[in-house]
Protein backbone atom coordinates (compact mmCIF):
# COMPACT_ATOMS: atom_id res chain seq x y z
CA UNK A 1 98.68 106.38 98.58
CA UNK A 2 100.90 109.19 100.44
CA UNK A 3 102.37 111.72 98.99
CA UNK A 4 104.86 114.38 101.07
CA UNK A 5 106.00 116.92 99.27
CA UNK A 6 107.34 115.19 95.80
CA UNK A 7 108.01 112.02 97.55
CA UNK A 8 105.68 109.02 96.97
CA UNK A 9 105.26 106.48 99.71
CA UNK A 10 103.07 104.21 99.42
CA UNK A 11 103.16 103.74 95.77
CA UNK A 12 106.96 102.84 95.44
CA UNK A 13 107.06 101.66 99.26
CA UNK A 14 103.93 100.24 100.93
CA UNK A 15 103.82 100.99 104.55
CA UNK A 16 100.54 100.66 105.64
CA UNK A 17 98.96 96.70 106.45
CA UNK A 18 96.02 96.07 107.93
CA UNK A 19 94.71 92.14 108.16
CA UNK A 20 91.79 91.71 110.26
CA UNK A 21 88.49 90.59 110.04
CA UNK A 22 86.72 94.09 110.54
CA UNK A 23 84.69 96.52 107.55
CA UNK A 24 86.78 98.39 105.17
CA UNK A 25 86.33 101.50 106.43
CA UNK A 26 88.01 100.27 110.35
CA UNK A 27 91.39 98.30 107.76
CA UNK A 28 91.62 101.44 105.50
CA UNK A 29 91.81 103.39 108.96
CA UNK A 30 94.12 101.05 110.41
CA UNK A 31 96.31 100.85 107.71
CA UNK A 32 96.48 104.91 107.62
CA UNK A 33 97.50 105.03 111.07
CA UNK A 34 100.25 102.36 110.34
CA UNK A 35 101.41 104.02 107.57
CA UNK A 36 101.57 107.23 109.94
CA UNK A 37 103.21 105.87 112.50
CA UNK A 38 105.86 103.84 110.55
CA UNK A 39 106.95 107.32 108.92
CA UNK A 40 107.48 108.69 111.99
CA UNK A 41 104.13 110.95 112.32
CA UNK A 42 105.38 113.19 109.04
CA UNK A 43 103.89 116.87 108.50
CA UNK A 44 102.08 117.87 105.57
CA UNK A 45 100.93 114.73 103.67
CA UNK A 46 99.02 114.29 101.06
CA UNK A 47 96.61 110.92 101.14
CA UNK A 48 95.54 110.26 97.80
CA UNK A 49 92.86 107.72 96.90
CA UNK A 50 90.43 106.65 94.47
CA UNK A 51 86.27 107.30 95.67
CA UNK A 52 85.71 104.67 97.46
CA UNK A 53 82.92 104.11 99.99
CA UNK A 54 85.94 103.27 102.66
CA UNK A 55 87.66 106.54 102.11
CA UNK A 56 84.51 108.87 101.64
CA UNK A 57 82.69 108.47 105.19
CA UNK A 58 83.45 110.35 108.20
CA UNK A 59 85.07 107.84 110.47
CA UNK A 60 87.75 108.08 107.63
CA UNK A 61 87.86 111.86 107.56
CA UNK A 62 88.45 111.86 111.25
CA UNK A 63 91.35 109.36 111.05
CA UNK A 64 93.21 111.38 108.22
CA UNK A 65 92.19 114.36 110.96
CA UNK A 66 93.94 112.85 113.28
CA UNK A 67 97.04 112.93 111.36
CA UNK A 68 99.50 116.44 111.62
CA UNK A 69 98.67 118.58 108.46
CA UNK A 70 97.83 115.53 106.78
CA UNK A 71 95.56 116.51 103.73
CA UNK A 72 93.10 114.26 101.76
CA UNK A 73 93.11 114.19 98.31
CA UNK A 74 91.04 111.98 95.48
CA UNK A 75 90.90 111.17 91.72
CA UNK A 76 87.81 112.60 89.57
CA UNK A 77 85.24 109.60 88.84
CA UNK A 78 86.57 107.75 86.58
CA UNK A 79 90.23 108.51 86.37
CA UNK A 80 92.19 105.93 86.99
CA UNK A 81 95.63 106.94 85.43
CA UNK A 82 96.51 109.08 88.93
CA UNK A 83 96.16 106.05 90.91
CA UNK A 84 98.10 104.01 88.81
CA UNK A 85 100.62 102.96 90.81
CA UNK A 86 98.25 101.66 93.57
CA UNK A 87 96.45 99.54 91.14
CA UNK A 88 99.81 98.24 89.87
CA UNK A 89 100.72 97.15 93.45
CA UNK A 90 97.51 94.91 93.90
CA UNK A 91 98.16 93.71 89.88
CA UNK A 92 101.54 92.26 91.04
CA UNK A 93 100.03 91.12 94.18
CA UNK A 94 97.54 89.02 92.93
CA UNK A 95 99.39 87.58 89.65
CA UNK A 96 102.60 86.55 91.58
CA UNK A 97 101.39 85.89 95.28
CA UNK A 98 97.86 85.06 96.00
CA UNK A 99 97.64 81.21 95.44
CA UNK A 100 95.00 80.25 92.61
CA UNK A 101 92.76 78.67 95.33
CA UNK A 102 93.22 81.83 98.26
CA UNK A 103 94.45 81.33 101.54
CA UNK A 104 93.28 78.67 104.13
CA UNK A 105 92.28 81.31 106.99
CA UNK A 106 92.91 84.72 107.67
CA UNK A 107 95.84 83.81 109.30
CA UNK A 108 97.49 82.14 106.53
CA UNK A 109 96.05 85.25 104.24
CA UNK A 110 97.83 87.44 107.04
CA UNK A 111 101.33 86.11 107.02
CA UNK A 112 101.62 85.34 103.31
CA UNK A 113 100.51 89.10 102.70
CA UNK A 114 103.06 90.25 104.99
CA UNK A 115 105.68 88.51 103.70
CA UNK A 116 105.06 89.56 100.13
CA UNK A 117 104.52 93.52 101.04
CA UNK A 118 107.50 93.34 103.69
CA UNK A 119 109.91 90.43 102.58
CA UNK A 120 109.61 90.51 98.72
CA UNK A 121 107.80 94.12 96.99
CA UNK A 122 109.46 96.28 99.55
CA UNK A 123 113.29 94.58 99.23
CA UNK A 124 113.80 92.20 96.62
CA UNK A 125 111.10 93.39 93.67
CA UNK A 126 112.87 95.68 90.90
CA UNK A 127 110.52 98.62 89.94
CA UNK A 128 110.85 99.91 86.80
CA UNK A 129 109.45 103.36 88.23
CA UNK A 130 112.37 103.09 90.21
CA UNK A 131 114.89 103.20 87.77
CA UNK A 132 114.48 99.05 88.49
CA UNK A 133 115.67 99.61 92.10
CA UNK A 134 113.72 97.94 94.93
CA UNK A 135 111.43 100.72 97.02
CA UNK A 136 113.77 100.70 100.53
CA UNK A 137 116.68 101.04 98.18
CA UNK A 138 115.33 103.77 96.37
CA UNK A 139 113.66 105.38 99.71
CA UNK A 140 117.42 105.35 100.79
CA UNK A 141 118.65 106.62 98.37
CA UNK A 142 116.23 109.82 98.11
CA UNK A 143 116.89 110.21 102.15
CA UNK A 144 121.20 110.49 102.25
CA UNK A 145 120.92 112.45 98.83
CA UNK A 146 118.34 114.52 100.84
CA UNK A 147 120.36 114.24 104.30
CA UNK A 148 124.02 114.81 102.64
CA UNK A 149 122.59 117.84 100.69
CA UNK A 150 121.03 119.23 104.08
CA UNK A 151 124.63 119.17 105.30
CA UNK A 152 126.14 120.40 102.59
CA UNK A 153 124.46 123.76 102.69
């Protein structure tokens, strides 16, 4: 998940994909730089994650490095309540998406994945977290309250 200042990213609005057939640690470094890149290389970030072997070793470290002021953060072992959101993501992805007998190929695992995270969750899927507004609505919303206010004063 990524966390700027009060805003959460990734858990109302997933931005970072990664689909390849590599180890975990290479996708969940891929997937930070994605998520990086997509918002625009933002300053002070907080990544927050559970313990996981894929966020714990140094190639990891270095990629979160890599990123301005980005910071890491993770839960206590155990806690699962501040990573919530995350594991209410991949709830909803595999109950309404993933097919009962997976995907053909990578490929087909690839563009059904994308299509859920970029054509459905992101712009069509209510979240009650959201006041039942989709995550790019809601993301809008926070930016021109954000943006007019900046004007404003």
């Amino acid at each position: 998940m990524l966390f700027s200042g009060s805003v959460r990213f990734v858990c109302t609005s997933c931005r970072g994909l990664c689909c390849l057939r590599l180890t975990r640690s290479i996708l969940t470094s891929k997937a930070l730089q994605m998520a990086y890149h997509t918002r625009l290389k933002p300053n002070g970030v907080l990544f927050h994650s559970d313990q996981g072997t894929h966020y714990t070793i140094k190639a990891f470290a270095e990629s979160i490095a890599n990123c301005d002021d980005m910071k890491q953060s993770m839960s206590r072992k155990g806690n699962c309540w501040d990573n919530a959101p995350t594991e209410r993501f991949f709830r909803s992805f595999k109950t309404e998406w993933i097919p009962k007998g997976c995907y053909e190929n990578i490929f087909e695992a690839k563009s059904a994945i994308t299509d859920y995270i970029w054509g459905y969750y992101q712009t069509v899927r209510p979240h009650s977290f959201n006041n039942c507004l989709t995550p790019i609505e809601q993301e809008r919303r926070y930016f021109n309250q954000n943006l007019l206010s900046d004007v404003l004063n």
